[in-house]
Protein backbone atom coordinates (compact mmCIF):
# COMPACT_ATOMS: atom_id res chain seq x y z
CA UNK A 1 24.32 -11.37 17.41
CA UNK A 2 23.23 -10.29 14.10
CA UNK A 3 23.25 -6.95 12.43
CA UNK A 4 20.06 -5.04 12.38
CA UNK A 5 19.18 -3.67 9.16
CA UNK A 6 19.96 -0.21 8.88
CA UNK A 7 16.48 2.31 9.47
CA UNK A 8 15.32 4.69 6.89
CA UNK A 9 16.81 8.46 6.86
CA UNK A 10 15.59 11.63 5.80
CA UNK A 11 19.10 11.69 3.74
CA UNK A 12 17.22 10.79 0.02
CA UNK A 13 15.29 13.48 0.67
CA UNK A 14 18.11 16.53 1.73
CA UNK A 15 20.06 15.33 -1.59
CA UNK A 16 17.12 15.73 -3.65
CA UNK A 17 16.70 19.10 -1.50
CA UNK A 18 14.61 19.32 1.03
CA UNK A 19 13.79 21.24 3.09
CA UNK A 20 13.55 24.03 0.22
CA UNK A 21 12.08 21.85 -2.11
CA UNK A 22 8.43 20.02 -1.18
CA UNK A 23 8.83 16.32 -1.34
CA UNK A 24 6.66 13.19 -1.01
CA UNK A 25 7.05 9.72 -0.36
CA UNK A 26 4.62 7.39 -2.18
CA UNK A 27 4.09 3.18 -1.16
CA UNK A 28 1.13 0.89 -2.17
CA UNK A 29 0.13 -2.22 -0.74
CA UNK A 30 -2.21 -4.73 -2.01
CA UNK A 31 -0.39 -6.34 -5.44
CA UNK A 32 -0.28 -10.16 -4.18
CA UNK A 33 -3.39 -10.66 -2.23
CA UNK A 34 -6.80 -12.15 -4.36
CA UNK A 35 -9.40 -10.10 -2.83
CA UNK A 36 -10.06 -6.21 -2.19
CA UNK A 37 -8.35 -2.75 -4.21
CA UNK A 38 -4.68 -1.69 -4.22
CA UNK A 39 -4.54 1.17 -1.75
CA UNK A 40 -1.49 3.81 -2.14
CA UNK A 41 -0.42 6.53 0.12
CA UNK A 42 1.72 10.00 -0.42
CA UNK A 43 2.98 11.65 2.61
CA UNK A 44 4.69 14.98 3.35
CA UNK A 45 7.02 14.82 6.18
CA UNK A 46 8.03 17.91 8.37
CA UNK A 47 11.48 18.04 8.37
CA UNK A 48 11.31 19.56 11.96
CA UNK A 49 8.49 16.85 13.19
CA UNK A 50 9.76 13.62 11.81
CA UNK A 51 7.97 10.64 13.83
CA UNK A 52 10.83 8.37 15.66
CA UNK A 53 10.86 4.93 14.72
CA UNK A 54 10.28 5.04 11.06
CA UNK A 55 10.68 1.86 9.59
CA UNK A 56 9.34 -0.66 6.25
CA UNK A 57 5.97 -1.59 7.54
CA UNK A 58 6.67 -4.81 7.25
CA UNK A 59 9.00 -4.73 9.84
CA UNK A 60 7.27 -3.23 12.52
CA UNK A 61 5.34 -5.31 14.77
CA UNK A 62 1.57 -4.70 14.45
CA UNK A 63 1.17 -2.18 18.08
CA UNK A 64 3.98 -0.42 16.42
CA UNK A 65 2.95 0.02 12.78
CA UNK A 66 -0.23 1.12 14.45
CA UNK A 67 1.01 3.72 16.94
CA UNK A 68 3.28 5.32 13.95
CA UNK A 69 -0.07 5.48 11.83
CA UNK A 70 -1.56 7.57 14.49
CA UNK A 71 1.36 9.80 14.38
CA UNK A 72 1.91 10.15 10.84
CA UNK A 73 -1.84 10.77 10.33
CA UNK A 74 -1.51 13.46 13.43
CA UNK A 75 1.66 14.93 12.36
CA UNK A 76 2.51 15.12 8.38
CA UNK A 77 0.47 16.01 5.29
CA UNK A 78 -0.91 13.04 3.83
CA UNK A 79 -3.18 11.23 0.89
CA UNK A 80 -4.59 8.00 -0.06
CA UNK A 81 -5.26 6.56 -3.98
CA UNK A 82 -6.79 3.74 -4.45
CA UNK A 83 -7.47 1.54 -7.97
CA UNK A 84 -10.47 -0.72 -7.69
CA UNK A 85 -10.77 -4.67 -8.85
CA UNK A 86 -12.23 -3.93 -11.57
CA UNK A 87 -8.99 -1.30 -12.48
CA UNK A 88 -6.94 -3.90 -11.72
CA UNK A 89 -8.94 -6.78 -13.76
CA UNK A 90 -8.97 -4.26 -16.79
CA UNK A 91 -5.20 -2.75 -16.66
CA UNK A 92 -3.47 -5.39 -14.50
CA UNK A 93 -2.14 -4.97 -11.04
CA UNK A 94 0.92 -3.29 -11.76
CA UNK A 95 -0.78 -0.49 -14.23
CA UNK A 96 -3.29 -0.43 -11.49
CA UNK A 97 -0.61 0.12 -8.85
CA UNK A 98 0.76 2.87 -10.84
CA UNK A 99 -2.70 4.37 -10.95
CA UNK A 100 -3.48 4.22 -7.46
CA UNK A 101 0.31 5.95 -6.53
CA UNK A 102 -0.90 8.37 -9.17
CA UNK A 103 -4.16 9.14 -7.15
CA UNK A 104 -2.62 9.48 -3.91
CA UNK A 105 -0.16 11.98 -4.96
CA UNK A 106 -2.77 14.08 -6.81
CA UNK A 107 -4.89 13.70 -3.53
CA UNK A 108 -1.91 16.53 -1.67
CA UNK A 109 -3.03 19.12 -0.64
CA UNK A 110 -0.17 20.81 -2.21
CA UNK A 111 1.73 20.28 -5.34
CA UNK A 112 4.87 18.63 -4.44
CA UNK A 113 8.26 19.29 -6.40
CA UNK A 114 9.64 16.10 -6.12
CA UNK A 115 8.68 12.68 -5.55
CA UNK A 116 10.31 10.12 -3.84
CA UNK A 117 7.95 5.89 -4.97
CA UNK A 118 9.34 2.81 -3.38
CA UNK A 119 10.00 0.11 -5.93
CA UNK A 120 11.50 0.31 -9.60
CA UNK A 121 9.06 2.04 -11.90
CA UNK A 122 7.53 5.18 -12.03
CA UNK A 123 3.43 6.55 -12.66
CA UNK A 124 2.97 9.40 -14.98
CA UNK A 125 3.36 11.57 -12.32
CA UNK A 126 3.43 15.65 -13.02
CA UNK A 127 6.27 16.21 -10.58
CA UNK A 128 9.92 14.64 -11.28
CA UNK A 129 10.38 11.63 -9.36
CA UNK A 130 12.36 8.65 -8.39
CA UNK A 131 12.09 5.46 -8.07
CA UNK A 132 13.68 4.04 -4.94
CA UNK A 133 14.34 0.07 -5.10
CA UNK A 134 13.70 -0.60 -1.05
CA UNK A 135 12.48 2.57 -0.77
CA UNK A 136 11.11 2.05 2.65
CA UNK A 137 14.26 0.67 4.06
CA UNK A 138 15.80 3.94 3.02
CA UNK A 139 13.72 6.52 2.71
CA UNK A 140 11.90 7.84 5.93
CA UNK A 141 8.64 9.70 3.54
CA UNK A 142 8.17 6.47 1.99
CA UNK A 143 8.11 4.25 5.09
CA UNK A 144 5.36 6.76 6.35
CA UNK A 145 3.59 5.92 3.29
CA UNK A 146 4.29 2.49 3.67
CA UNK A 147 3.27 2.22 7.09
CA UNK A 148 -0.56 4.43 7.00
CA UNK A 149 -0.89 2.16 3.45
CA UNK A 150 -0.68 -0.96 4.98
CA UNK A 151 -2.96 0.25 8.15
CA UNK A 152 -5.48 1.73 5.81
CA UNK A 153 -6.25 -1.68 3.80
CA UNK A 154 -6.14 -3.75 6.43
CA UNK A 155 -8.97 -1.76 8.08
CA UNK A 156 -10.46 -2.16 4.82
CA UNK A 157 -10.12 -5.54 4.30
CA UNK A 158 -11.30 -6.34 8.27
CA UNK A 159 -14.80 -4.65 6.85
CA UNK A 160 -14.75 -6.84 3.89
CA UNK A 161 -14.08 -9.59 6.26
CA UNK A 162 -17.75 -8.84 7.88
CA UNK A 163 -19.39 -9.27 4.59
CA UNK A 164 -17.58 -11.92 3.96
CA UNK A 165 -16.18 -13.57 7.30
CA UNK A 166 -15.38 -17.25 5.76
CA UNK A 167 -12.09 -16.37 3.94
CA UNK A 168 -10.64 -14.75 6.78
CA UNK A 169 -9.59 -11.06 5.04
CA UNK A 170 -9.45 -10.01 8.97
CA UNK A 171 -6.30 -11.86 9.55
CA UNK A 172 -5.05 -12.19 5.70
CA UNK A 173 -5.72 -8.92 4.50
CA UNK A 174 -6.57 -11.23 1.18
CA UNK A 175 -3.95 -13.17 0.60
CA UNK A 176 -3.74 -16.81 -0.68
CA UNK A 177 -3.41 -18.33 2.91
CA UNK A 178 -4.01 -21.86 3.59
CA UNK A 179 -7.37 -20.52 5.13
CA UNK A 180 -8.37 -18.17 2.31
CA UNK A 181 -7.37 -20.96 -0.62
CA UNK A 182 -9.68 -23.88 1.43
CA UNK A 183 -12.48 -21.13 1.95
CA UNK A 184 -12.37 -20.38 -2.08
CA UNK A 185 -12.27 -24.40 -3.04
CA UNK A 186 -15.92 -24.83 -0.46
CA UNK A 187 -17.66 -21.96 -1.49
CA UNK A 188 -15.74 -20.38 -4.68
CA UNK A 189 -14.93 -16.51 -5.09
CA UNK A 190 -16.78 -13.38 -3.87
CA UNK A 191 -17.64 -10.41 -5.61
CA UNK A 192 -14.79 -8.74 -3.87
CA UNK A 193 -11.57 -11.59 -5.52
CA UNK A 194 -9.82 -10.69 -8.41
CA UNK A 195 -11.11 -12.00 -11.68
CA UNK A 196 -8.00 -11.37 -13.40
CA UNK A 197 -6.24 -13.78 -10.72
CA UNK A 198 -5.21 -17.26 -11.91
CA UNK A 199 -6.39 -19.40 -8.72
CA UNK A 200 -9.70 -17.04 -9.54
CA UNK A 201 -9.76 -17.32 -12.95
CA UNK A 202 -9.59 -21.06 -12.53
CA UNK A 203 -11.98 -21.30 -9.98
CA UNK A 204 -15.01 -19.40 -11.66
CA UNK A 205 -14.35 -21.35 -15.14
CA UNK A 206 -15.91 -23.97 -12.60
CA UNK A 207 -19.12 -21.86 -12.61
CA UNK A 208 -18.74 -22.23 -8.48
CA UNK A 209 -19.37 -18.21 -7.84
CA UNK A 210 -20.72 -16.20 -5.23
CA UNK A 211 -22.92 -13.25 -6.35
CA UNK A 212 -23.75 -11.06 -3.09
């Protein structure tokens, strides 16, 4: 039987020093896929109320990750950022990312003294912070941010999908699926790909673009 990977603790967070000190966790989701925003979120965990379970979104089955959204949302202070496609066709998607994780932080309701971002770099953030390299596998405030993140734009991207119901967003969430890459070779991109994209790019140098 193989070893489970070990779950997130609120142990990042007590060396930095909580519970004196006011600390967020910060996550994005939405760098790979072709169509829709990045979406970031920043959440405040009560040390006394911390949802069981906590875990890298991407590891939670979909009824789970859904459930813990619920609680977060019910139980923690919480924020959302967001950097559009055209952000992310001007700056790139990584400025953009930092952007949007820059958003949902200022988007507290209270000033934070320490900040805890999943991943390797770092926004221009006011507070100190740290970058966390598998931050949600370790860190329970950024799972939480992970996990409402990832439930917030895939809501978003099941709207899109109505608009837009040929490249299957409701089941890709916009990535480059075999679905979504035969949809964009029929018909050719929406309003809501990225320009900046190279199987985008390519595709609208053939003049084969949809307008509405």
């Amino acid at each position: 039987m193989k070893n489970q990977s070990p779950k997130p603790t609120y142990d990042l967070e007590i060396k930095i020093g909580a519970p004196h000190k006011l600390i967020c966790g910060v996550d994005e989701v939405g760098r790979g896929p072709l169509a829709g925003p990045v979406i970031a979120a920043a959440v405040i965990l009560d040390p006394e109320n911390i949802p069981h379970d906590l875990n890298d979104s991407k590891k939670l089955s979909a009824k789970k990750r859904q459930y813990l959204n619920d609680v977060i949302l019910a139980c923690a202070e919480h924020a959302f950022g967001e950097a559009s496609l055209e952000e992310i066709d001007d700056l790139n998607i990584l400025h953009a990312s930092m952007l949007a994780m820059k958003r949902a932080v200022e988007n507290l309701p209270r000033k934070v003294d320490h900040i805890l971002v999943d991943g390797n770099r770092l926004p221009d953030f006011e507070a100190p912070a740290t970058a966390v390299i598998k931050g949600d596998q370790k860190s329970v405030s950024i799972a939480a941010a992970s996990i409402i993140a990832k439930i917030k734009r895939d809501f978003l991207m099941k709207k899109l999908s109505e608009i837009h119901p040929e490249y299957g967003w409701d089941r890709n969430s916009g990535y480059g699926t075999r679905e979504h890459m035969e949809a964009l070779n029929l018909v050719g991109p929406s309003r809501f790909h990225r320009k900046s994209f190279a199987p985008i790019r390519d595709l609208m140098t053939q003049e084969n673009i949809i307008t509405d």
